[in-house]
Protein backbone atom coordinates (compact mmCIF):
# COMPACT_ATOMS: atom_id res chain seq x y z
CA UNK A 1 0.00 0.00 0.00
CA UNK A 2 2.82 2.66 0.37
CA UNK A 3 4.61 1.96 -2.92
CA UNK A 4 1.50 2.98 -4.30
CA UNK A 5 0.51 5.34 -2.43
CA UNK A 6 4.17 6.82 -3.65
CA UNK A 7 3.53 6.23 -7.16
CA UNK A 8 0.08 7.53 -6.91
CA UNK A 9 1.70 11.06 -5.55
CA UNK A 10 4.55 10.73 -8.12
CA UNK A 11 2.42 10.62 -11.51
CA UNK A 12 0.52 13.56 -9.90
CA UNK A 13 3.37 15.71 -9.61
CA UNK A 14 4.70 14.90 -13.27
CA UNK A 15 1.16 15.78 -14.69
CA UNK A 16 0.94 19.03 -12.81
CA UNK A 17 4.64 19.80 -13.63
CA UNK A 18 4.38 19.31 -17.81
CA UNK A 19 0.53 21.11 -18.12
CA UNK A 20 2.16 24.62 -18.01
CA UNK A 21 4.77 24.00 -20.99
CA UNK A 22 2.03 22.49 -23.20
CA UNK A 23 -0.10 25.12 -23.18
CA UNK A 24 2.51 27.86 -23.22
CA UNK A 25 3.56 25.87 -26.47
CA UNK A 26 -0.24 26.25 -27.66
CA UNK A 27 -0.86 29.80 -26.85
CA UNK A 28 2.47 31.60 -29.06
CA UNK A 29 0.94 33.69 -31.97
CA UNK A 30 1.07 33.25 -35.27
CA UNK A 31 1.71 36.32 -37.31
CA UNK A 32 1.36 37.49 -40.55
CA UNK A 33 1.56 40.91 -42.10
CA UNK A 34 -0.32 42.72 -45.21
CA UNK A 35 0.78 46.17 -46.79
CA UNK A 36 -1.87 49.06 -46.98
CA UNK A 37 -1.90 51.92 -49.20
CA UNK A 38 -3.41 55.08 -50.38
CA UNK A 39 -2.72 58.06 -52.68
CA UNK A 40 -4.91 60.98 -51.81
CA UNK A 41 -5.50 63.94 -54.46
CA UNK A 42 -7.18 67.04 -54.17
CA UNK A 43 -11.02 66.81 -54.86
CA UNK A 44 -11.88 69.53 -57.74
CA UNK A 45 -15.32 67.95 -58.19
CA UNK A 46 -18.25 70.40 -58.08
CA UNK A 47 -20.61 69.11 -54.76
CA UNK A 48 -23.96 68.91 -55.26
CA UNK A 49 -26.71 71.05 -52.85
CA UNK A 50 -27.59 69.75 -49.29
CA UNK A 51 -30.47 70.64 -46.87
CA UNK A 52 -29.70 74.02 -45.80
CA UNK A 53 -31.81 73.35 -42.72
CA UNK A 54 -29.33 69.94 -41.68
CA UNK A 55 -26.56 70.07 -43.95
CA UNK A 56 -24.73 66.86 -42.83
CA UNK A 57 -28.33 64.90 -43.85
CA UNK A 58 -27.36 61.75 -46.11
CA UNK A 59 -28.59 62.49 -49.59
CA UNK A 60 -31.28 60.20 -51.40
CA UNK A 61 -29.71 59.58 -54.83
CA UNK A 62 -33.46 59.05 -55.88
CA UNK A 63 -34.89 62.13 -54.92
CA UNK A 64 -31.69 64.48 -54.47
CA UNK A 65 -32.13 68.47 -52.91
CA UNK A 66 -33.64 70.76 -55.53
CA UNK A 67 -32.10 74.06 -54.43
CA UNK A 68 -34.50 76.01 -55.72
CA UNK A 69 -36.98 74.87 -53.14
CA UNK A 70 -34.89 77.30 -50.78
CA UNK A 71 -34.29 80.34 -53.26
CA UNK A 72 -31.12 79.05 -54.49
CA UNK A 73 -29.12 77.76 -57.89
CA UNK A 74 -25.98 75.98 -58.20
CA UNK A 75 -22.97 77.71 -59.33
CA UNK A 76 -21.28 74.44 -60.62
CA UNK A 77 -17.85 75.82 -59.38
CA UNK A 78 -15.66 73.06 -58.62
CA UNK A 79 -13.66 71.95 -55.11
CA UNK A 80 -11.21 71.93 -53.06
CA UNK A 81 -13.14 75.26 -51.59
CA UNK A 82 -16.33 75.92 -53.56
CA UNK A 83 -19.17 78.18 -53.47
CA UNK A 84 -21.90 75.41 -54.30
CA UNK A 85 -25.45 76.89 -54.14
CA UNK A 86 -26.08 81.16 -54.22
CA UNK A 87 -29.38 83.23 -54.16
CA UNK A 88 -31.31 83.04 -57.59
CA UNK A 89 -33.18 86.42 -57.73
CA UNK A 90 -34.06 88.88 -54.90
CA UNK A 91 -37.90 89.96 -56.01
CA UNK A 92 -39.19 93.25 -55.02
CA UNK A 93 -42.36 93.06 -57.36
CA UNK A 94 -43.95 96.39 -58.69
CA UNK A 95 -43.90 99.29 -55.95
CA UNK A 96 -44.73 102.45 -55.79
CA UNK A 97 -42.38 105.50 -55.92
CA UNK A 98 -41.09 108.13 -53.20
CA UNK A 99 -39.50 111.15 -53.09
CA UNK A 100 -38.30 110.35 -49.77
CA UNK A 101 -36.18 107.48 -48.39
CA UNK A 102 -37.92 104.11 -48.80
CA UNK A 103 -37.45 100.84 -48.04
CA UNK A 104 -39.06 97.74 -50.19
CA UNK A 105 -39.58 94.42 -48.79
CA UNK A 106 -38.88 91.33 -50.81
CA UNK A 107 -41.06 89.13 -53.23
CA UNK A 108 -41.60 85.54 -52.54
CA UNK A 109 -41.39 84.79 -56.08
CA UNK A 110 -42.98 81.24 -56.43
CA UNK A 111 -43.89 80.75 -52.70
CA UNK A 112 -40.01 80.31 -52.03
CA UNK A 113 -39.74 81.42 -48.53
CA UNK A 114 -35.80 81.25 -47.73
CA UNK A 115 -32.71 81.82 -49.30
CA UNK A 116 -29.53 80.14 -48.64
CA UNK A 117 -25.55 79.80 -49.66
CA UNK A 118 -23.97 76.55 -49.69
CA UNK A 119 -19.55 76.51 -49.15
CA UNK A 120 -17.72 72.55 -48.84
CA UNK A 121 -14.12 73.18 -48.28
CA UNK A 122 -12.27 69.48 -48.98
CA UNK A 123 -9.05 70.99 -48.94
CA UNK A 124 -6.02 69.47 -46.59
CA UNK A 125 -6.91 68.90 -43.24
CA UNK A 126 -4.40 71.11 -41.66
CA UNK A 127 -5.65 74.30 -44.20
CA UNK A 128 -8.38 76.31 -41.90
CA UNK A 129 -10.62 79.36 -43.05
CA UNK A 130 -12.35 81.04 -46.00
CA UNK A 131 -14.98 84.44 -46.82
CA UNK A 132 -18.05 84.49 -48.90
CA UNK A 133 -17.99 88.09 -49.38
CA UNK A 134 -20.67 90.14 -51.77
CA UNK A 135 -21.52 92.99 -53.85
CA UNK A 136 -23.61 94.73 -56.45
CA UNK A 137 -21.75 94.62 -59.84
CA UNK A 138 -23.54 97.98 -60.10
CA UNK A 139 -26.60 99.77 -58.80
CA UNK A 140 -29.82 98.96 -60.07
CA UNK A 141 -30.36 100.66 -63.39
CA UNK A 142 -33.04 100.69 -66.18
CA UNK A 143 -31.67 99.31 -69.99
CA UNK A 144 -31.09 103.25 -70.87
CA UNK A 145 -28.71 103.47 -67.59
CA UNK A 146 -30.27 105.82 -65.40
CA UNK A 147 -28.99 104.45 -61.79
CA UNK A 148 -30.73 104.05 -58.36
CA UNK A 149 -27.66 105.75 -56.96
CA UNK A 150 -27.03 104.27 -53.22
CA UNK A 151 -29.55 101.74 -53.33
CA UNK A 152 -28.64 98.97 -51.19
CA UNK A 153 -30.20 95.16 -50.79
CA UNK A 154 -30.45 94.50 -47.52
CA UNK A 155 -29.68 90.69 -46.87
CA UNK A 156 -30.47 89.44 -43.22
CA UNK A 157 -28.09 87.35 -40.92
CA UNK A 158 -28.39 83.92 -41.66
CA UNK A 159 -28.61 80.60 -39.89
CA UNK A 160 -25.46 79.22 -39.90
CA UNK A 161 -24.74 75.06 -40.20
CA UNK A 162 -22.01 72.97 -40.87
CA UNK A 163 -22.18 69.04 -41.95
CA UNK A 164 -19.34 67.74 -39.39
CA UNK A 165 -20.99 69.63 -36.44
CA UNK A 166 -23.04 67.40 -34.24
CA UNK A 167 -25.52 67.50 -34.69
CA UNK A 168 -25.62 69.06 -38.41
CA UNK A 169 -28.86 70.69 -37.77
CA UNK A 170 -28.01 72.33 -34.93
CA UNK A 171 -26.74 76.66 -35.52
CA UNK A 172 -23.05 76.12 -35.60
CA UNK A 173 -21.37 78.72 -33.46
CA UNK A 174 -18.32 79.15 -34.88
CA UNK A 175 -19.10 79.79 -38.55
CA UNK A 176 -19.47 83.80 -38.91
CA UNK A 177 -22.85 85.27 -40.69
CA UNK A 178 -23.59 88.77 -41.28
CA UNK A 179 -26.25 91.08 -42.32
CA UNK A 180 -25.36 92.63 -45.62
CA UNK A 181 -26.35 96.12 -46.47
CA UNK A 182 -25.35 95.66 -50.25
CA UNK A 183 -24.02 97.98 -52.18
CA UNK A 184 -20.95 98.05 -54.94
CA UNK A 185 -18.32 97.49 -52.12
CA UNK A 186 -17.54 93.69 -51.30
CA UNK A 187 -18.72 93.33 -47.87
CA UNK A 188 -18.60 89.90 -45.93
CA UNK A 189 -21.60 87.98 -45.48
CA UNK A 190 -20.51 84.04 -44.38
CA UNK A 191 -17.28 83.60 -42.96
CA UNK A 192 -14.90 80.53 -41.07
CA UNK A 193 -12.43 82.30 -39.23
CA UNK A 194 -8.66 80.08 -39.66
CA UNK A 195 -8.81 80.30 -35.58
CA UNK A 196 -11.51 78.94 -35.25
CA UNK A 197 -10.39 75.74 -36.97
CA UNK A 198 -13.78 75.33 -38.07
CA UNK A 199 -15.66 75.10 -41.28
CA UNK A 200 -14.65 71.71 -42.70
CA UNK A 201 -17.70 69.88 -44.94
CA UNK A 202 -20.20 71.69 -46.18
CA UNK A 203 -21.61 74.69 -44.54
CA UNK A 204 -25.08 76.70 -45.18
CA UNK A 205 -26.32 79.73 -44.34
CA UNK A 206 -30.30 80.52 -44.50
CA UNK A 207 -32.57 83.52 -44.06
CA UNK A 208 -36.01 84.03 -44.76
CA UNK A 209 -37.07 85.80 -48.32
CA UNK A 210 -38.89 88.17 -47.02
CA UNK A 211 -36.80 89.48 -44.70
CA UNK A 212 -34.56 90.50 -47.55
CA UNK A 213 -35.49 94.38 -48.45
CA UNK A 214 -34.44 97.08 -50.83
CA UNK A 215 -33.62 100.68 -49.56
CA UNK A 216 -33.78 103.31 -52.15
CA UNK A 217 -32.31 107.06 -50.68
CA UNK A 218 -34.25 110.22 -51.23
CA UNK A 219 -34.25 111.81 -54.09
CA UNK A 220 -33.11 109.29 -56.71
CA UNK A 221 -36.37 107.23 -57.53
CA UNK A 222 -37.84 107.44 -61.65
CA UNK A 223 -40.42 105.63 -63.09
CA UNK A 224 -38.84 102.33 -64.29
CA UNK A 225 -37.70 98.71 -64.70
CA UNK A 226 -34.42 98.42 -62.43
CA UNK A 227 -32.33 95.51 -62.62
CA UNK A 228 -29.18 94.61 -60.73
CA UNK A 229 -26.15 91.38 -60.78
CA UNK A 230 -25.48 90.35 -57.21
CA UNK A 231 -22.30 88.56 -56.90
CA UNK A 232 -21.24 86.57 -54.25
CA UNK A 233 -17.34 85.76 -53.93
CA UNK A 234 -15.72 82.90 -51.88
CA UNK A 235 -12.18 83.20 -51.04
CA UNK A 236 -9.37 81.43 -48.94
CA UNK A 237 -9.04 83.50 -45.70
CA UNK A 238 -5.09 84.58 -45.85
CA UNK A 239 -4.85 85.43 -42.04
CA UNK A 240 -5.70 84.74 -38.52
């Protein structure tokens, strides 16, 4: 009974001892490695319009934003930093005449209540800040060039938004928006300051149609059919 006993506590031992090795032996890693590469260029495409309201909505290639259900047309201009979507018309209908200073409120041509500019900057991820800035080419005039000297179109500050922000539909406070008195002097109206780091995507801004007006001095109004260019500029913000 005690030689087994001793053999009994002998195998034991051996068992226990050889376990840890074997599974040591099982557990060591087999590795293998696979390259990965990418070239990036810079994307000139033109981008297509977004909801001003939630700019950083997926689009549904099937029924894709129309801007011109929100007062605006496509420009077509191509990336890295592109002015996308601009205005189409600011409508001030048929109005009477004053001698005095007046101010006109705005047309909701087509029951299009709100206007909106679209900007996607693509460009590198370490380049920060750009200026929508605009201007009348020249002041409203009639087709034999009499001129509505000073007039100005008065654009309202709009509701800024920003695709990366989260969430997208929420005002995005660090995109700049102005209210525009315009005249023939470029004046900024949308801007993403380079400290701000901010402005990445696609931003919109939005205002309401109406609340765009048209302020004619004293003393200049005549009879007539006035028309006007608006242009809207988009440029790479050179300093802080």
């Amino acid at each position: 009974m005690k030689k087994a006993v001793g053999l009994f506590c002998f195998s034991s031992v051996m068992l226990a001892g050889l376990a840890p090795s074997v599974l040591a032996e099982e557990l060591v890693p087999s590795v293998g490695k696979s390259d990965a590469s990418i070239n990036l260029i810079e994307n000139n495409e033109p981008t297509g319009p977004v909801d001003p309201t939630d700019p950083g909505k997926p689009i549904d290639p099937t029924n894709p934003v129309d801007p011109g259900d929100n007062g605006g047309k496509e420009t077509g201009n191509k990336g890295p930093l592109s002015l996308d979507v601009a205005p189409a018309l600011f409508n001030f209908g048929e109005q009477k005449m004053y001698s005095t200073t007046h101010t006109y409120q705005g047309v909701n041509a087509g029951d299009v209540e709100n206007q909106y500019l679209q900007v996607t900057d693509n460009r590198d991820a370490g380049t920060h800040g750009w200026v929508v800035n605009v201007k009348q080419e020249s002041y409203l005039k009639t087709v034999d060039n009499y001129v509505l000297e000073g007039a100005t179109i008065n654009v309202p500050k709009g509701e800024a938004r920003n695709s990366l922000n989260n969430p997208s539909a929420d005002i995005d406070a660090k995109l700049d928006s102005y209210a525009v008195a315009i005249n023939t002097a470029d004046q900024p109206v949308l801007a993403s300051k380079m400290s701000n780091l901010s402005g990445k995507g696609t931003s919109t801004s939005m205002w309401k149609a109406a609340d765009v007006s048209l302020t004619i001095p004293a003393g200049v109004a005549k009879a007539g059919n006035y028309t006007s260019t608006v242009v809207w500029t988009l440029t790479a913000e050179v300093t802080q």
